[in-house]
Protein backbone atom coordinates (compact mmCIF):
# COMPACT_ATOMS: atom_id res chain seq x y z
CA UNK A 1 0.00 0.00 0.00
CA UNK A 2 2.71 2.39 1.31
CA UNK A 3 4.59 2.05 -2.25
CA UNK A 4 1.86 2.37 -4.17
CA UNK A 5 0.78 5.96 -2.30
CA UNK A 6 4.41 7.32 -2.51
CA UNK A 7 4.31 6.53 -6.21
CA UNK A 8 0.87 7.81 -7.09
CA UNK A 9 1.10 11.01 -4.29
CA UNK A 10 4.72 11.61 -4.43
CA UNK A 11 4.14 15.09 -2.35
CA UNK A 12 2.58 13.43 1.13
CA UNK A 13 4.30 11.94 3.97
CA UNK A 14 2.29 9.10 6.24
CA UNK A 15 2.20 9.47 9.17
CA UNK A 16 3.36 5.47 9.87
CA UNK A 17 1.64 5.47 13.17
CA UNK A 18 -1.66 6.12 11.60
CA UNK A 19 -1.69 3.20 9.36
CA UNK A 20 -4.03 1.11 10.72
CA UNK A 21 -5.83 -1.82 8.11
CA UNK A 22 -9.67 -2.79 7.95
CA UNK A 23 -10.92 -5.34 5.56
CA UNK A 24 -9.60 -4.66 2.55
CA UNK A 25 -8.91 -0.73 2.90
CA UNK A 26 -6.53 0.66 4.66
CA UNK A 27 -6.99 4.04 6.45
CA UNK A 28 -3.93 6.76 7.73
CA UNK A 29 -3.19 10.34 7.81
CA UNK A 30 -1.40 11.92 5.16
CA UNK A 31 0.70 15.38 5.19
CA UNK A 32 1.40 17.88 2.58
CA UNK A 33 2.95 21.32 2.54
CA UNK A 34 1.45 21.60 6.60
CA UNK A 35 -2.09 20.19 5.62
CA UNK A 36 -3.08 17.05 6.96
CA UNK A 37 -5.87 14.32 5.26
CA UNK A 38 -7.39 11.35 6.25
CA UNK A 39 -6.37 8.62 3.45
CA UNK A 40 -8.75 5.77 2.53
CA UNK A 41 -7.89 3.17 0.23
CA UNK A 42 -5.67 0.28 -0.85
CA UNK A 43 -4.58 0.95 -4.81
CA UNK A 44 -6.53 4.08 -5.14
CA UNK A 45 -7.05 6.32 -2.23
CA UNK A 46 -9.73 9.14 -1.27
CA UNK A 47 -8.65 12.34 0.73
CA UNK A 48 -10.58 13.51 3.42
CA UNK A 49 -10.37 16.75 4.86
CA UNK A 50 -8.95 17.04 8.68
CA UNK A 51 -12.15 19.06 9.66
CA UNK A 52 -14.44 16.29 7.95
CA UNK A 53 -12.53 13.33 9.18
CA UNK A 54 -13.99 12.49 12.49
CA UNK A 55 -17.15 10.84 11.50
CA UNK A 56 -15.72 8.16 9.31
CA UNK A 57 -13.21 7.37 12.17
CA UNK A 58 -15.77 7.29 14.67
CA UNK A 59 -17.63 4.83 12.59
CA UNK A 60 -14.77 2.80 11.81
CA UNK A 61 -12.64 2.61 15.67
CA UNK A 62 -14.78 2.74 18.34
CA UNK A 63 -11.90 3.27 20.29
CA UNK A 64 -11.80 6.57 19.45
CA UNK A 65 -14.76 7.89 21.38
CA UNK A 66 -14.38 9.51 24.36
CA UNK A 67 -15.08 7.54 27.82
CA UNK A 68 -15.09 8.30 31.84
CA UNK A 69 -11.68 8.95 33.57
CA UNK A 70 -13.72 7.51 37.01
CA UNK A 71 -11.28 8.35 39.98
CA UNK A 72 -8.54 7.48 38.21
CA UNK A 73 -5.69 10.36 38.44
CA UNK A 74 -5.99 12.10 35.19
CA UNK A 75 -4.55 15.10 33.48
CA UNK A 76 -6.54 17.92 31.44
CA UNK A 77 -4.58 18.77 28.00
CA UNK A 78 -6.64 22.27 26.82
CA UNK A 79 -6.21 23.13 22.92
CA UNK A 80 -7.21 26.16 21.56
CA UNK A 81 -5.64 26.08 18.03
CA UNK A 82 -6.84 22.48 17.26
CA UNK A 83 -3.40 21.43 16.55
CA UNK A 84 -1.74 20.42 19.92
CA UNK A 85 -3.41 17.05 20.67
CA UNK A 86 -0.41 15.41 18.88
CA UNK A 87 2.03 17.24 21.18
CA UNK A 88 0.11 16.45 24.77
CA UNK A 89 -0.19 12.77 23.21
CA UNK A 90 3.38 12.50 22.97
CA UNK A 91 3.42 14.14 26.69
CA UNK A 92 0.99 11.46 28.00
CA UNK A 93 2.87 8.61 27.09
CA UNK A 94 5.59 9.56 29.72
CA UNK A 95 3.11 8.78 32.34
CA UNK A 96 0.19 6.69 33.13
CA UNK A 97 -2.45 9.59 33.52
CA UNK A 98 -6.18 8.97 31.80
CA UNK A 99 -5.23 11.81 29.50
CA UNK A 100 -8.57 14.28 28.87
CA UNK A 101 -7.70 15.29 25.38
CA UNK A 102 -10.78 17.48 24.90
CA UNK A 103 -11.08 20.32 27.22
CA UNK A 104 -12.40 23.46 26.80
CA UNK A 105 -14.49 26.10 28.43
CA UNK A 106 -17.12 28.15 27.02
CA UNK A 107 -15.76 31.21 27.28
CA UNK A 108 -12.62 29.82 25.06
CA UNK A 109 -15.14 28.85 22.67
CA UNK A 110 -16.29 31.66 22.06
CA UNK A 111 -13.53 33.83 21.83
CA UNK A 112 -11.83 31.31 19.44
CA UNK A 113 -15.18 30.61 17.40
CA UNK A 114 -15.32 26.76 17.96
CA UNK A 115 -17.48 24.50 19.27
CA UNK A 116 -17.66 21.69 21.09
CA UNK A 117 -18.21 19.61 18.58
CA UNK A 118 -14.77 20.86 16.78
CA UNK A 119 -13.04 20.47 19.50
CA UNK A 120 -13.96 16.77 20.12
CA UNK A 121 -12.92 16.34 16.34
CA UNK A 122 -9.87 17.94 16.31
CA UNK A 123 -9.03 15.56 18.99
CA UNK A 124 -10.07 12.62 17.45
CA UNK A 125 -8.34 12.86 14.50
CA UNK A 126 -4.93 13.70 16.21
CA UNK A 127 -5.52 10.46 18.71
CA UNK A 128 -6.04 8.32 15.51
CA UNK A 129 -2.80 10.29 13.39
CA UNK A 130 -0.91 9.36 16.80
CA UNK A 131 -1.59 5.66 16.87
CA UNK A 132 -3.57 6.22 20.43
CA UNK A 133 -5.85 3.69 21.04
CA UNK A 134 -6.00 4.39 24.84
CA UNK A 135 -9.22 5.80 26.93
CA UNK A 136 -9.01 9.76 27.18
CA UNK A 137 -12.11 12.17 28.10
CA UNK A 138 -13.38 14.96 26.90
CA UNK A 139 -14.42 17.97 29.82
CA UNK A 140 -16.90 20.81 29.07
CA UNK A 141 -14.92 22.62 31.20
CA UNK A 142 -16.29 25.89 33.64
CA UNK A 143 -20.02 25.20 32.18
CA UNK A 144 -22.10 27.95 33.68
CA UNK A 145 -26.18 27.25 31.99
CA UNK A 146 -27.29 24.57 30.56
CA UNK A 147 -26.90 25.24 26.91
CA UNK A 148 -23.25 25.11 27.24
CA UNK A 149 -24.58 21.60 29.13
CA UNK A 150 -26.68 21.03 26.33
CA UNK A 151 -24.09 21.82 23.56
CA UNK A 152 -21.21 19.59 25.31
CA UNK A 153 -23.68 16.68 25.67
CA UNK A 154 -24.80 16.53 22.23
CA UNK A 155 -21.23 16.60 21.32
CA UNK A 156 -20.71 13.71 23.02
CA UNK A 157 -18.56 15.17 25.99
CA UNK A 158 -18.21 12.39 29.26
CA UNK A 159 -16.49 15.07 31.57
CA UNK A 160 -18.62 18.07 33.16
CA UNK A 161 -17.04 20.21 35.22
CA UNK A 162 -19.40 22.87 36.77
CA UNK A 163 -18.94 26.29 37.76
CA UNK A 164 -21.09 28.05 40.11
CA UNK A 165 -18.65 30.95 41.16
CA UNK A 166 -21.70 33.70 40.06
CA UNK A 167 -23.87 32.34 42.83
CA UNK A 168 -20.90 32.12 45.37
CA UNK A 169 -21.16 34.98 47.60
CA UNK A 170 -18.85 36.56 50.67
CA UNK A 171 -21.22 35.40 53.40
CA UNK A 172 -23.04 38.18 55.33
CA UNK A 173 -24.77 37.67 58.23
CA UNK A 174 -27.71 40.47 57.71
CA UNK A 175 -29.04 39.93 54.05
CA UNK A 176 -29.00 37.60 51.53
CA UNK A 177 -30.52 34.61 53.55
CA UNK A 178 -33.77 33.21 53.01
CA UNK A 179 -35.41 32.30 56.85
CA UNK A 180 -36.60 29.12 55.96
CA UNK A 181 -33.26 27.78 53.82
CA UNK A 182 -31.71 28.75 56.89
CA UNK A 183 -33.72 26.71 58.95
CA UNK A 184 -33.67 23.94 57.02
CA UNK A 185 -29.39 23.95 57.31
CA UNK A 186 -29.61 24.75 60.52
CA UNK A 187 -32.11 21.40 61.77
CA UNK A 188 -29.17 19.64 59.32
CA UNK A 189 -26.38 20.62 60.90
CA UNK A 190 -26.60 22.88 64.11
CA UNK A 191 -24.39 21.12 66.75
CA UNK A 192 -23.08 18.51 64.33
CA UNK A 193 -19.63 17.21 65.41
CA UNK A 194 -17.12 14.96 62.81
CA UNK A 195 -13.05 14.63 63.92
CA UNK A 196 -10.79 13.78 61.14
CA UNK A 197 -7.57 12.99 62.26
CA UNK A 198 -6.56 15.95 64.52
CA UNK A 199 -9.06 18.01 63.80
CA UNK A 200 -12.85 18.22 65.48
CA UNK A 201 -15.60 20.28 63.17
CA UNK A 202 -18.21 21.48 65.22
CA UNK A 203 -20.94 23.52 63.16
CA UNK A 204 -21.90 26.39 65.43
CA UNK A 205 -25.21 28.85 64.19
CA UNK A 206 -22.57 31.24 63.16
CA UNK A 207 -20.51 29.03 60.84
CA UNK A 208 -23.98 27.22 59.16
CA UNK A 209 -25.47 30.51 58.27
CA UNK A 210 -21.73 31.65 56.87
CA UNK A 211 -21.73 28.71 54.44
CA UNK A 212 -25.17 28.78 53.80
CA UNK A 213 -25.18 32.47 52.77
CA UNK A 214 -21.56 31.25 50.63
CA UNK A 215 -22.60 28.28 48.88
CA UNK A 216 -26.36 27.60 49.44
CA UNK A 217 -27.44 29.02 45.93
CA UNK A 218 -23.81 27.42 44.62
CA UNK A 219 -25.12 24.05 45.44
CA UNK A 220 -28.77 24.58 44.05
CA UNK A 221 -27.22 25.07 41.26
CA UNK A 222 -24.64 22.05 40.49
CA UNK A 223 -27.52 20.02 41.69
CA UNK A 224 -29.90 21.39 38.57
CA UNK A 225 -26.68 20.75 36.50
CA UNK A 226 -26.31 16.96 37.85
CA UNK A 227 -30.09 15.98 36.93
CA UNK A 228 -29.48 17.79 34.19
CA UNK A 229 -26.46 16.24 32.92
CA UNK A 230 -28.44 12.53 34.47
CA UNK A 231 -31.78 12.53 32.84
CA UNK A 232 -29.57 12.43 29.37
CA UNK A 233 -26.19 10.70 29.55
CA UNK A 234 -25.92 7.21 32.00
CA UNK A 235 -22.33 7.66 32.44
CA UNK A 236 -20.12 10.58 33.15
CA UNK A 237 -17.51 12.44 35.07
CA UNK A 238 -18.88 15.15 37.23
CA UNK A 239 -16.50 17.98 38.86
CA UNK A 240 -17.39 20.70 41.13
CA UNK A 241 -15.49 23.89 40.69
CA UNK A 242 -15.53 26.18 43.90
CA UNK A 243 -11.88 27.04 43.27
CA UNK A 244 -12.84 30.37 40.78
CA UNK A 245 -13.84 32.97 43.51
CA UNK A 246 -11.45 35.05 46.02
CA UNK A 247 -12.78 32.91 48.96
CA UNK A 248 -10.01 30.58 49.70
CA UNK A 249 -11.89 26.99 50.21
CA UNK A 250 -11.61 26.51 54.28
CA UNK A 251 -11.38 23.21 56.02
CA UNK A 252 -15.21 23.79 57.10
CA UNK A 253 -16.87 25.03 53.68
CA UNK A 254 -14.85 21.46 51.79
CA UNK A 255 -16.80 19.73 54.42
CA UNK A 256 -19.90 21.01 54.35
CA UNK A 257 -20.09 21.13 50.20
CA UNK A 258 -18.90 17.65 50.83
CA UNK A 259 -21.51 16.53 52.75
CA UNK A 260 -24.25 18.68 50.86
CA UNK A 261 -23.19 16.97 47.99
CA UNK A 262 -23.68 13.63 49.70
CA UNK A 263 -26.78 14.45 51.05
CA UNK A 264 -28.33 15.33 47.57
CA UNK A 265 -26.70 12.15 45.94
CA UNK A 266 -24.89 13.95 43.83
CA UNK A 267 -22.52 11.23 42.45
CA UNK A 268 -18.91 13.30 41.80
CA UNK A 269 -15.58 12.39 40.90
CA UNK A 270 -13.86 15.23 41.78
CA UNK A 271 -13.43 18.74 43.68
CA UNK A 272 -11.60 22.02 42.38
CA UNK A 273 -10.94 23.74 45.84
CA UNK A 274 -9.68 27.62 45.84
CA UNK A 275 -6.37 26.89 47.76
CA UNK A 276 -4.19 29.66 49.47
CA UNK A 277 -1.41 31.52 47.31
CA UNK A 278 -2.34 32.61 43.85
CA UNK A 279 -2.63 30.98 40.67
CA UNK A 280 -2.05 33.02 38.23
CA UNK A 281 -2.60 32.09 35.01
CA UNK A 282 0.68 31.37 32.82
CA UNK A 283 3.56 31.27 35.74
CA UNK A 284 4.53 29.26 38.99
CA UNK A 285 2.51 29.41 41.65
CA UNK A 286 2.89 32.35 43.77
CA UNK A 287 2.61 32.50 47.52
CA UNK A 288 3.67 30.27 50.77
CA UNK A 289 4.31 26.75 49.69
CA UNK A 290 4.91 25.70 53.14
CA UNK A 291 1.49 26.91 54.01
CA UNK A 292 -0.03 25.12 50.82
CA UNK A 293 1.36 22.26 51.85
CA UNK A 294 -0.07 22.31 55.09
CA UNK A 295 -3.75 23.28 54.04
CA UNK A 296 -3.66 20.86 51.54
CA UNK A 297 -2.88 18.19 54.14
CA UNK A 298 -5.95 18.87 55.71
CA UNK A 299 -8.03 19.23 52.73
CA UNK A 300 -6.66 16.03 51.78
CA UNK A 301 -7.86 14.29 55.18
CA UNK A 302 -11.64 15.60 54.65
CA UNK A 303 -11.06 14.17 50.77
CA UNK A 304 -9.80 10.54 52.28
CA UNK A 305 -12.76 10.94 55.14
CA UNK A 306 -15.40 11.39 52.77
CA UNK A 307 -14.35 10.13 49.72
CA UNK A 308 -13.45 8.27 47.02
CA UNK A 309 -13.32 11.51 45.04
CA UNK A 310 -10.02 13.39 43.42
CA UNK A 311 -9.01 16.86 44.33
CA UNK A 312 -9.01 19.19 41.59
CA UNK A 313 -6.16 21.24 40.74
CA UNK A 314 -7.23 24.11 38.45
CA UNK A 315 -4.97 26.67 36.51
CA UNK A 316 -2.80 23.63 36.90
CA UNK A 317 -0.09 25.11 33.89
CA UNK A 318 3.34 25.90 34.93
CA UNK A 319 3.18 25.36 38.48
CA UNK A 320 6.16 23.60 39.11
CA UNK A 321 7.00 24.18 42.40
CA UNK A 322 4.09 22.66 43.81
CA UNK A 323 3.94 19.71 42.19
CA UNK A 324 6.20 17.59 43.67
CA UNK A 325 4.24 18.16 47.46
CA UNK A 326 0.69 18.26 45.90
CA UNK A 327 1.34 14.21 44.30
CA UNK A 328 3.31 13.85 47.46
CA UNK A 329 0.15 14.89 49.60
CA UNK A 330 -3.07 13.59 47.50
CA UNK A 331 -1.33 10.36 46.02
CA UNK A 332 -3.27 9.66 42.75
CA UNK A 333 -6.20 10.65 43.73
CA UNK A 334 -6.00 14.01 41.85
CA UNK A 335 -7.02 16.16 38.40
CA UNK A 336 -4.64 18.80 36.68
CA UNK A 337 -6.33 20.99 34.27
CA UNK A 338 -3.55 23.21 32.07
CA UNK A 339 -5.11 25.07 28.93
CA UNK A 340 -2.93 28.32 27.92
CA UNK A 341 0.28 26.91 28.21
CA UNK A 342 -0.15 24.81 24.84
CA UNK A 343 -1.23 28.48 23.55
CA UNK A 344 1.93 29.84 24.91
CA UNK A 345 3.69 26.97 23.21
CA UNK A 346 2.18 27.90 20.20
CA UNK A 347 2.83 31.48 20.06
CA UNK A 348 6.85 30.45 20.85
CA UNK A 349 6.35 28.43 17.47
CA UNK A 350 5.29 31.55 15.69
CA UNK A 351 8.39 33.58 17.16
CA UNK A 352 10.67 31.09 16.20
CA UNK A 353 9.13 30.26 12.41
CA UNK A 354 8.12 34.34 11.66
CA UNK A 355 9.38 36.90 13.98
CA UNK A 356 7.16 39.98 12.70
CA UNK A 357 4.50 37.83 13.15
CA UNK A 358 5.08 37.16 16.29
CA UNK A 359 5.34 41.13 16.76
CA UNK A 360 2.11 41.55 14.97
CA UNK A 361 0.50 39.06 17.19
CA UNK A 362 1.79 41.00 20.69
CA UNK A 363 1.49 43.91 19.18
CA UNK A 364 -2.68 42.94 19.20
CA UNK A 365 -2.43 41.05 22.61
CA UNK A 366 -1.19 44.57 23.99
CA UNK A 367 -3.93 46.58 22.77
CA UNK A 368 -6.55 44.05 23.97
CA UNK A 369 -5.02 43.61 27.23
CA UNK A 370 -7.08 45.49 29.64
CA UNK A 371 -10.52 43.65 27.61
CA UNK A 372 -8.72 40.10 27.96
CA UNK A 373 -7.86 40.40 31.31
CA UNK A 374 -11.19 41.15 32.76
CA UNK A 375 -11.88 37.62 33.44
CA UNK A 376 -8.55 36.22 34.33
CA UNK A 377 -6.32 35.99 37.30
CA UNK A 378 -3.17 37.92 36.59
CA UNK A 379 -0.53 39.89 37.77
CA UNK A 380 1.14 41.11 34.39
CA UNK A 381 2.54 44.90 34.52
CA UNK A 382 2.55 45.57 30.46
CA UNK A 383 4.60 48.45 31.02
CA UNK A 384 7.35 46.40 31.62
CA UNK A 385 7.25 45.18 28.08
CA UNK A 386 8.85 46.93 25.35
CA UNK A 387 7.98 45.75 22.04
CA UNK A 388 11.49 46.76 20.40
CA UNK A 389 13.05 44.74 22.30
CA UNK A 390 10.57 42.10 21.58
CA UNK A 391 11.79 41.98 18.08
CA UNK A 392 15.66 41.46 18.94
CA UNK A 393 15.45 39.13 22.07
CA UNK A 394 16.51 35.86 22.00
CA UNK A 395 12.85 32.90 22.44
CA UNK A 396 14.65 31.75 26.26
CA UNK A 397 14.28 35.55 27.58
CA UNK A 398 11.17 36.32 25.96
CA UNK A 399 8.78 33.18 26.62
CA UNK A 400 10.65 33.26 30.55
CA UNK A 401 9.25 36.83 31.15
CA UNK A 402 5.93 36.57 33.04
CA UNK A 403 4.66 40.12 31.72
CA UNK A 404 4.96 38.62 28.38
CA UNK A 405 3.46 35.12 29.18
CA UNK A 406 0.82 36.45 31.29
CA UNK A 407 -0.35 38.85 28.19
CA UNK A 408 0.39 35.68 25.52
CA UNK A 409 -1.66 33.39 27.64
CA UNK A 410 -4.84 35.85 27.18
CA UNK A 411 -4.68 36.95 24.10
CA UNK A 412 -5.62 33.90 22.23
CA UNK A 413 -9.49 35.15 21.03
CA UNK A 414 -8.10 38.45 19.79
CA UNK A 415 -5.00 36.79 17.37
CA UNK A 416 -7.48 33.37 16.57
CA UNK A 417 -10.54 34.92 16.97
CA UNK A 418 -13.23 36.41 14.13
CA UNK A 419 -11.77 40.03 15.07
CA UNK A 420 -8.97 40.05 12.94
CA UNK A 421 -9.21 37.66 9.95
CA UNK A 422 -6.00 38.04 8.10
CA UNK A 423 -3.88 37.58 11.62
CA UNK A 424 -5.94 34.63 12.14
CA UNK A 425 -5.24 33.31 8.17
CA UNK A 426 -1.20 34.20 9.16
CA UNK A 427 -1.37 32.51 12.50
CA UNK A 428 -2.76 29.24 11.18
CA UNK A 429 -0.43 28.90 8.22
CA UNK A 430 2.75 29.12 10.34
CA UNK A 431 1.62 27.15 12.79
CA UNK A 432 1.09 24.24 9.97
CA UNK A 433 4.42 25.17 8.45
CA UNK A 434 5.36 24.39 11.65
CA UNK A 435 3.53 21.69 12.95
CA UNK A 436 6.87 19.41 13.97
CA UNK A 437 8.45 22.29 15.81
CA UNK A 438 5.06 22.95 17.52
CA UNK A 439 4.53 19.77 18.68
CA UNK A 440 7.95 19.12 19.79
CA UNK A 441 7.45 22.30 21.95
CA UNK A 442 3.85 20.44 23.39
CA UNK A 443 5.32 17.54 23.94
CA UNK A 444 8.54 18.76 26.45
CA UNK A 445 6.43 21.27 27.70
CA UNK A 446 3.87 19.54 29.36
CA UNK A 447 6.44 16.44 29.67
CA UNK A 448 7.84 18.84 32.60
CA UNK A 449 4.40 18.57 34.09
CA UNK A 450 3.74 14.56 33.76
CA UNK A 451 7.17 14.04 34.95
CA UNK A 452 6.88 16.07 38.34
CA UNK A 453 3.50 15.08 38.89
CA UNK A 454 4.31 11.24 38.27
């Protein structure tokens, strides 16, 4: 077959660990001049398009379709171009992680103009290019209503992680409590008593009507999600997210959203807390990692009291100092979710394969800043950055600079998005000039994380 390609298509490459044989026909990826195709055929072949691909492999290797990562320690790869699955594929090989290979939120979507649906595609054709024949999940991740609910179902998305950070409030003791909820928490729990290890949790009036007022409205609402989510999938990952407000997650409010969660029979695999410190998006953590260490200890005896259930790590990317004492601490009960650092990997492709591209794209990023940052976590001080120096700067200084990263790491919907067309057009064409170099980059990048967190 291979010979009789090469002669007839002299101008594509195989990708050998594609090749795969069914029947008579024989089906693999193809590459030419950056664009990829999925080949049918034994003597004559048939060129699919990438984008059109996925239904005739999902039809032809089961495998292929997403499943549940259970409790099983697992690792969330987030791509935003459509072209790094081959690079965290790579990654995931170096460990034994149920890879989620599909992960995006909806605000990503939107800024980048996919959909679900692309997303799970994209991924599916890179697991088949790859030769991966391995389980791997697919998370509508941060899912806020239930059309994004809706959208990532019908997709056919097995990981939900919900976000109810709008109806989190700072407790207040005055307003915002409804007599007879309280009541109802208070008959629950008033006077209720549970020691883990060293420590004794005794729920005084004061404390029940601070979590109540916190996360009473925050659990209504990943409860509508879970029958939601129930009454049309059978099986599927569930994750609570309580990790993207500036309440740090105390020892008290993981128990009691524990035990709420319980309560309601809410069946849940695993729990993003908001730990102490910051987690910036795009750098190391920042903060106390003594302190960390010793919250997390206790977090992590409520998690082994009450579980089986992982603990959620969220803005997981780049946060190498940590990682070592969070596996040391959890064990393999845990999730990692990392999104923009594949995006930062990508834009260090474009600086290495078209410098005033690159310059063109920061040149955007800096101009959107103060729109992109609204609904991240960052630090970045843009005045710091000087774009001439941009242009003469060797890749180690540039992509090391946190300004820069932190600006890079948000500015993905403005240089991919529907805003600027021909940046988009430029972007895309580099980056499948460059596809090699780009997943090279993937693949050490988040290497570094597997390996520390293995």
């Amino acid at each position: 077959m291979e010979k009789s390609f090469k002669r007839q298509h002299p101008e594509f490459r195989i990708l050998d660990k594609s090749v795969r044989k069914q029947g008579d026909r024989y089906y693999f990826v193809a590459e030419s001049y950056g664009k990829f195709y999925l080949v049918t055929g034994n003597d004559s072949f048939n060129f699919i398009e990438k984008e059109k691909a996925s239904e005739i492999l999902r039809e032809n290797f089961p495998f292929l379709k997403p499943s549940c990562s259970g409790y099983k320690k697992s690792f969330g790869f987030g791509d935003r171009t459509g072209y790094a699955t081959a690079g965290h594929i790579r990654a995931a090989r170096k460990g034994s992680f149920f890879p989620i290979f599909a992960q995006q939120s909806a605000r990503e979507l939107e800024r980048t103009g996919r959909s679900f649906q692309q997303v799970l595609d994209d991924v599916i054709f890179w697991c088949f290019a790859e030769g991966w024949s391995g389980p791997f999940g697919a998370d509508a991740d941060h899912a806020k209503n239930f059309e994004t609910l809706q959208d990532a179902i019908s997709a056919g998305f097995t990981f939900f992680t919900i976000d109810p950070s709008e109806k989190i409030k700072i407790p207040e003791k005055q307003f915002g409590i409804d007599g007879d909820k309280y009541n109802f928490y208070l008959k629950q729990y008033s006077g209720k008593k549970i020691s883990i290890k060293e420590f004794s949790f005794v729920f005084t009036d004061d404390i029940i009507i601070d979590l109540v007022s916190t996360y009473a409205d925050a659990l209504d609402f990943i409860q509508q999600c879970y029958v939601y989510i129930s009454n049309k999938r059978k099986d599927f990952d569930f994750e609570v997210s309580i990790d993207e407000t500036k309440i740090s997650t105390s020892p008290y409010a993981h128990v009691f959203v524990v035990m709420e969660l319980l309560r309601r029979k809410i069946n849940f695999q695993s729990l993003a807390l908001r730990f102490t410190g910051r987690f910036e998006k795009g750098v190391d953590y920042i903060g106390d990692i003594e302190k960390f260490s010793r919250d997390l200890m206790v977090h992590n005896d409520i998690r082994n009291y009450f579980g089986p259930y992982k603990i959620s790590l969220h803005s997981g990317s780049d946060k190498f100092s940590i990682y070592r004492k969070f596996k040391d601490i959890v064990g393999d009960f845990f999730h990692v979710k990392t999104s923009g650092t594949s995006w930062i990997e990508a834009m260090k492709t474009i600086a290495v394969g078209d410098r005033n591209l690159f310059v063109d794209c920061m040149d955007v990023a800096m101009k959107n800043f103060v729109k992109n940052a609204a609904s991240y976590e960052i630090s970045a001080d843009i005045s710091k950055i000087n774009m001439e120096e941009i242009k003469q700067k060797d890749i180690q200084n540039i992509f090391s600079d946190k300004n820069i990263r932190q600006v890079i790491h948000i500015s993905y919907g403005s240089i991919i998005g529907s805003e600027n067309p021909q940046l988009k057009n430029r972007f895309f064409s580099t980056i499948e000039r460059s596809f090699e170099l780009y997943t090279q980059f993937v693949e050490e990048h988040l290497g570094c994380h597997i390996r520390l967190l293995s």
